[in-house]
Each structure stands twice: as C-alpha cells, then as structure tokens.
N, C-alpha and C. Protein backbone atom coordinates (compact mmCIF):
# COMPACT_ATOMS: atom_id res chain seq x y z
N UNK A 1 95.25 40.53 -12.94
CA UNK A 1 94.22 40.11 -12.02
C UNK A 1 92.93 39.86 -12.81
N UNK A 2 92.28 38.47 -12.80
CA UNK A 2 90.77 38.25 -13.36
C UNK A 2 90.17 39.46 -12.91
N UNK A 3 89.21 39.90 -13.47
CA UNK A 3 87.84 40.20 -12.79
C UNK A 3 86.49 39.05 -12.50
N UNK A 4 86.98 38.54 -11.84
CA UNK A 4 85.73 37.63 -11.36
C UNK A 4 84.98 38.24 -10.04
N UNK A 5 83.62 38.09 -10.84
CA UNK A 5 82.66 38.91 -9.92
C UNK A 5 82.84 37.98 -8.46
N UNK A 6 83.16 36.93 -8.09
CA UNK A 6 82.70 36.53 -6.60
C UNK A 6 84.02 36.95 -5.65
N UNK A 7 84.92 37.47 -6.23
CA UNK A 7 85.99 38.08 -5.56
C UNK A 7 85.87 38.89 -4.90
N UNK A 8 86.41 39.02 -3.46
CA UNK A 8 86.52 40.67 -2.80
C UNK A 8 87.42 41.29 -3.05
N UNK A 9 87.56 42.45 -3.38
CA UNK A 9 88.84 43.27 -3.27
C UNK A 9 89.13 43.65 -1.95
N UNK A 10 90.66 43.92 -1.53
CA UNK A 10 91.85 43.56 -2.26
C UNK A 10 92.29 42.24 -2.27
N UNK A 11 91.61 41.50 -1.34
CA UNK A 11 92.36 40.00 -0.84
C UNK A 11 92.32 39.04 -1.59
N UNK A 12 91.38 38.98 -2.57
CA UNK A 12 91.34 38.05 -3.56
C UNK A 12 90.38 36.70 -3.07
N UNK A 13 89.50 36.90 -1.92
CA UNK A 13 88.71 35.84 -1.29
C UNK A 13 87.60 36.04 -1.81
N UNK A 14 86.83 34.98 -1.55
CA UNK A 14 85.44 34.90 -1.80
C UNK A 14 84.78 35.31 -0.89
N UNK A 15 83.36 36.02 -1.39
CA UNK A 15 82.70 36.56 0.01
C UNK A 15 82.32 35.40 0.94
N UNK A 16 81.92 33.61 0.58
CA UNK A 16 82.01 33.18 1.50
C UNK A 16 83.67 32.73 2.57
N UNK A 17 84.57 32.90 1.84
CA UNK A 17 85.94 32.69 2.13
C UNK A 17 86.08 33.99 2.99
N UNK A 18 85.79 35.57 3.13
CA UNK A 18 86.11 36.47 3.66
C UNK A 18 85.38 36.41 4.90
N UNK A 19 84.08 35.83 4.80
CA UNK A 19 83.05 35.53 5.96
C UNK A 19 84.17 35.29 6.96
N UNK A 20 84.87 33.54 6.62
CA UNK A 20 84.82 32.36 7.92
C UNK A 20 86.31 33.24 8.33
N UNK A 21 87.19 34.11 7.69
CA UNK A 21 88.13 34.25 8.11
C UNK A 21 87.74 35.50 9.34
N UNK A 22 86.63 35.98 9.11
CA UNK A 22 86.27 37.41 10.03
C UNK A 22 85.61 36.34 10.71
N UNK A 23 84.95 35.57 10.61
CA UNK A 23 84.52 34.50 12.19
C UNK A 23 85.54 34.53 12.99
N UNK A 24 86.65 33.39 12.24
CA UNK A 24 87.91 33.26 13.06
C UNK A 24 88.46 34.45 14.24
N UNK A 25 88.51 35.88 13.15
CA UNK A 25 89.05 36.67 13.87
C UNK A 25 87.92 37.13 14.97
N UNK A 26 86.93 37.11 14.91
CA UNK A 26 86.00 37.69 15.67
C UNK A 26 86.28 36.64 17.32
N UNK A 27 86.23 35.28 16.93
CA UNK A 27 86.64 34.49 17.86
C UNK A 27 87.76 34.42 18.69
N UNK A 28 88.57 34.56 17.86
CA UNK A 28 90.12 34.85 18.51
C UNK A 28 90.10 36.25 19.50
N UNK A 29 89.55 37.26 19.17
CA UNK A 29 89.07 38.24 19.58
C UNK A 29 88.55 38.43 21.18
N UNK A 30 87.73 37.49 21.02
CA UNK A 30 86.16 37.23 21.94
C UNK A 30 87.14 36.21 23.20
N UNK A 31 88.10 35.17 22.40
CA UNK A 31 89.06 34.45 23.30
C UNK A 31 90.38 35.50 24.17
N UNK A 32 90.41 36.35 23.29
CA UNK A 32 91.65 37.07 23.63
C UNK A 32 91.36 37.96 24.80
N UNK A 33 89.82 38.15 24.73
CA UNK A 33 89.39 39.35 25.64
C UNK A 33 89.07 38.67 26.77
N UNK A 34 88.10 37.49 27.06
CA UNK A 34 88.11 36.67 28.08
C UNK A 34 89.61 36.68 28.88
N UNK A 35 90.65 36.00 28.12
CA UNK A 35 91.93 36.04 28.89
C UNK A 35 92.47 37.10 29.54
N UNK A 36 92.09 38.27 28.68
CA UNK A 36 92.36 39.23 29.36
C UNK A 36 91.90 39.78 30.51
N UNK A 37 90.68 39.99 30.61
CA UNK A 37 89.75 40.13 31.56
C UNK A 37 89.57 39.04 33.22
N UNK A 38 89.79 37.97 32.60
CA UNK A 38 90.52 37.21 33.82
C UNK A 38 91.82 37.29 34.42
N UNK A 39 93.18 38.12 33.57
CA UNK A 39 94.42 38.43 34.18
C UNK A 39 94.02 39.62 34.70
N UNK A 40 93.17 40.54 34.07
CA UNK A 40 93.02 41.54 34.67
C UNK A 40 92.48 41.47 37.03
N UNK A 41 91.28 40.49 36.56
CA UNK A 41 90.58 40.24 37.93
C UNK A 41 91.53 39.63 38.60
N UNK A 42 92.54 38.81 38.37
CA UNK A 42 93.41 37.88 39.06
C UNK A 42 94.26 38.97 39.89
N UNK A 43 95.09 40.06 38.89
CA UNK A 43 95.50 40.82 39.66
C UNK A 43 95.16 41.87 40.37
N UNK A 44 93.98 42.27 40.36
CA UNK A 44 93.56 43.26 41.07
C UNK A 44 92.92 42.35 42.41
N UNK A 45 92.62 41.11 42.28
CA UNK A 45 92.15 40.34 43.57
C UNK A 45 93.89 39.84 44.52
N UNK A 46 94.98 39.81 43.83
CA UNK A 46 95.84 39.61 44.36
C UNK A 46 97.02 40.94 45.16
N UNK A 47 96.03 41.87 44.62
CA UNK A 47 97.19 43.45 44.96
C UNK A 47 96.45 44.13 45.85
N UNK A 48 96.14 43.83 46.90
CA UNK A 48 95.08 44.75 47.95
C UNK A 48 95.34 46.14 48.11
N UNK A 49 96.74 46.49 47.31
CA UNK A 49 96.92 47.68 47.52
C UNK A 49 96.70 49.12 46.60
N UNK A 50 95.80 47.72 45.36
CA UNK A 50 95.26 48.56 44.24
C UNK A 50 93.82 48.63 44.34
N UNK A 51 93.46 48.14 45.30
CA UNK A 51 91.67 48.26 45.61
C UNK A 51 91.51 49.26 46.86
C-alpha cells in the first residue's frame, strides 16, 4: 500500500472522494426515511383499528 498523504484509511479514497460517497449515503438515507414515514402514515390512516 502507497502512503499517499491524500488517502483515507481504510478505503483507499480521497477525502474529496469519501465526502460525495457520504453525500450519496446521507441522501439515500434522507430518501429511505421519507418512504418510510409515508408507509408508515398510509397504514395507520388505513387500520382504524390501530388508532
């Protein structure tokens, strides 16, 4: 393994390369929870017998 200083350990990315991939995930995240949160309301507005 180089030691090149612009590397992160362990992944071998660059700190701007480690950035956009924690965007991504942060997004996917932020998308995943919306969806969720709307199946959640869908079924509790459709089950009158859980309210």
């Amino acid at each position: 393994m180089s030691d090149d200083p612009d590397k992160v350990w362990p992944t071998g990315l660059t700190l701007k390369e480690a950035e956009e991939v924690h965007s991504y995930l942060i997004d996917g995240t932020r998308v995943f929870g919306a969806i969720a949160l709307l199946a959640h309301v869908l079924v509790a507005v459709s089950t009158p017998w859980l309210g």
